[in-house]
Protein backbone atom coordinates (compact mmCIF):
# COMPACT_ATOMS: atom_id res chain seq x y z
CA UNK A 1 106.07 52.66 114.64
CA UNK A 2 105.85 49.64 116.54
CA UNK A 3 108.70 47.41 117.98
CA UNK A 4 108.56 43.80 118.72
CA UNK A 5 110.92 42.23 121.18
CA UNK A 6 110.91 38.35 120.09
CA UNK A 7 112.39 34.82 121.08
CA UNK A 8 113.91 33.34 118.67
CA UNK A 9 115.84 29.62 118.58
CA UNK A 10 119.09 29.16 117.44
CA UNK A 11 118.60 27.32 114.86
CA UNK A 12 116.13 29.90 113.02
CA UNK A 13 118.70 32.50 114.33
CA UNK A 14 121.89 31.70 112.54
CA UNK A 15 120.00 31.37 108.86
CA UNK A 16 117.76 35.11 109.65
CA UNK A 17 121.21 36.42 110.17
CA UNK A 18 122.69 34.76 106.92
CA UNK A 19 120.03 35.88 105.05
CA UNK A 20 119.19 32.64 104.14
CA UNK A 21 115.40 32.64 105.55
CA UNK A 22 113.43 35.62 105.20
CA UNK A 23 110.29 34.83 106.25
CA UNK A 24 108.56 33.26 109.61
CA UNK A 25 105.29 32.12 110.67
CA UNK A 26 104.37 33.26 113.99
CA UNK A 27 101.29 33.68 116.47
CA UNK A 28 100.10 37.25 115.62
CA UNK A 29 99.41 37.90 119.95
CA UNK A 30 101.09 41.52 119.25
CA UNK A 31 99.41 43.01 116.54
CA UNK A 32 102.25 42.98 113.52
CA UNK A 33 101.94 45.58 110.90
CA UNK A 34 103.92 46.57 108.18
CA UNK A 35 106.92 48.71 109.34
CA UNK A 36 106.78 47.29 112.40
CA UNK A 37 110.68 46.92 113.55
CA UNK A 38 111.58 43.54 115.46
CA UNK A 39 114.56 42.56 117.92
CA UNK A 40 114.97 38.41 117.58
CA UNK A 41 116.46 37.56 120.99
CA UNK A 42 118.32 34.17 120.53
CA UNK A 43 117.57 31.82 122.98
CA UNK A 44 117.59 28.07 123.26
CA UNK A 45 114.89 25.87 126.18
CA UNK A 46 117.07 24.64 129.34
CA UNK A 47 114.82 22.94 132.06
CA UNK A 48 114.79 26.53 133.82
CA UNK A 49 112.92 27.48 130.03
CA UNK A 50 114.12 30.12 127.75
CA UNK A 51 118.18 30.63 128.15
CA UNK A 52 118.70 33.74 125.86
CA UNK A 53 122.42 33.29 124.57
CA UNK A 54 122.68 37.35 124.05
CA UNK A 55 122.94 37.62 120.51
CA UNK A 56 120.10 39.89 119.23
CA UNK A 57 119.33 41.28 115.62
CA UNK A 58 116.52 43.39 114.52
CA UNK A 59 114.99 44.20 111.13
CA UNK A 60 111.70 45.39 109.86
CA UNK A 61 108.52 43.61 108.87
CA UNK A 62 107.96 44.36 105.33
CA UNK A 63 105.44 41.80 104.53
CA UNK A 64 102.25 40.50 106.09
CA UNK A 65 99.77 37.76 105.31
CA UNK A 66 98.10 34.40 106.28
CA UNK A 67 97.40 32.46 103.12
CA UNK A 68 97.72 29.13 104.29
CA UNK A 69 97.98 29.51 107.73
CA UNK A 70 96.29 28.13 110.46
CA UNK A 71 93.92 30.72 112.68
CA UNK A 72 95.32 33.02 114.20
CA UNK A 73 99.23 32.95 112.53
CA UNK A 74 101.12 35.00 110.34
CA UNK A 75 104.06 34.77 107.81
CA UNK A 76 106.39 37.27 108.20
CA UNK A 77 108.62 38.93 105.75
CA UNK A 78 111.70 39.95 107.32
CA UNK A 79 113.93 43.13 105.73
CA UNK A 80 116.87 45.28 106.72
CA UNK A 81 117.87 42.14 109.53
CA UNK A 82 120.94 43.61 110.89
CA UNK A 83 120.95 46.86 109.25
CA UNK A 84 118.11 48.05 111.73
CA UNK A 85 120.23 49.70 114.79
CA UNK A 86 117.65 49.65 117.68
CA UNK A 87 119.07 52.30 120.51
CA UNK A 88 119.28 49.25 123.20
CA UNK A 89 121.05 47.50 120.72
CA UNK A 90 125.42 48.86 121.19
CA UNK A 91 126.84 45.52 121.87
CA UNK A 92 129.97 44.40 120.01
CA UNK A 93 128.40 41.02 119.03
CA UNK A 94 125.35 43.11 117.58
CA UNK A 95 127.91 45.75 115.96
CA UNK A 96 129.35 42.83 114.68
CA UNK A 97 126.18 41.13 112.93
CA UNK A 98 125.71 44.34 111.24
CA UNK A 99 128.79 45.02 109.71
CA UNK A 100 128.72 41.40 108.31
CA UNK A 101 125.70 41.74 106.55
CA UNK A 102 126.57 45.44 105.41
CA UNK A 103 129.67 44.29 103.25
CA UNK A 104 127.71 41.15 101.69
CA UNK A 105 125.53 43.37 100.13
């Protein structure tokens, strides 16, 4: 099984981790498959780039497709988001996250 590490904004960040979106279109430069598992890094630009804020949630891809979708892009179809303990992943913030999401289900 594969594992993506990926940036992510803020502002996608907070409503992945709510549950509220489910799904994003990205540039499919790694190869994303089914079962793939994902770490979102969130991260907002500075003028020195990427600043990564250190907040991090994985999950698993679950869907695939690119109906719609200009060359080269994907949708994906985020599951398990928070649920998914990756072994880097033992930070309080993360533990956090995951127990969140745990009780609203």
């Amino acid at each position: 099984m594969e594992h993506h590490e990926l940036k992510c904004f803020t502002k996608q960040f907070e409503h992945i981790v709510s549950g509220s979106k489910r799904a994003m279109v990205r540039f499919n430069d790694r190869g994303y498959g089914v079962g793939h598992t994902f770490t979102l890094n969130e991260g907002e630009l500075d003028l020195n780039g990427f600043r990564y804020t250190g907040r991090k949630v994985s999950g698993v891809i679950s869907h695939l497709d690119d109906f719609g979708c200009d060359y080269g892009y994907v949708v994906l179809s985020l599951s398990k988001v928070g649920m998914l303990v990756v072994e880097d992943e033992d930070s309080d913030l993360v533990k956090f996250f995951t127990n969140t999401l745990r009780e609203k289900l």
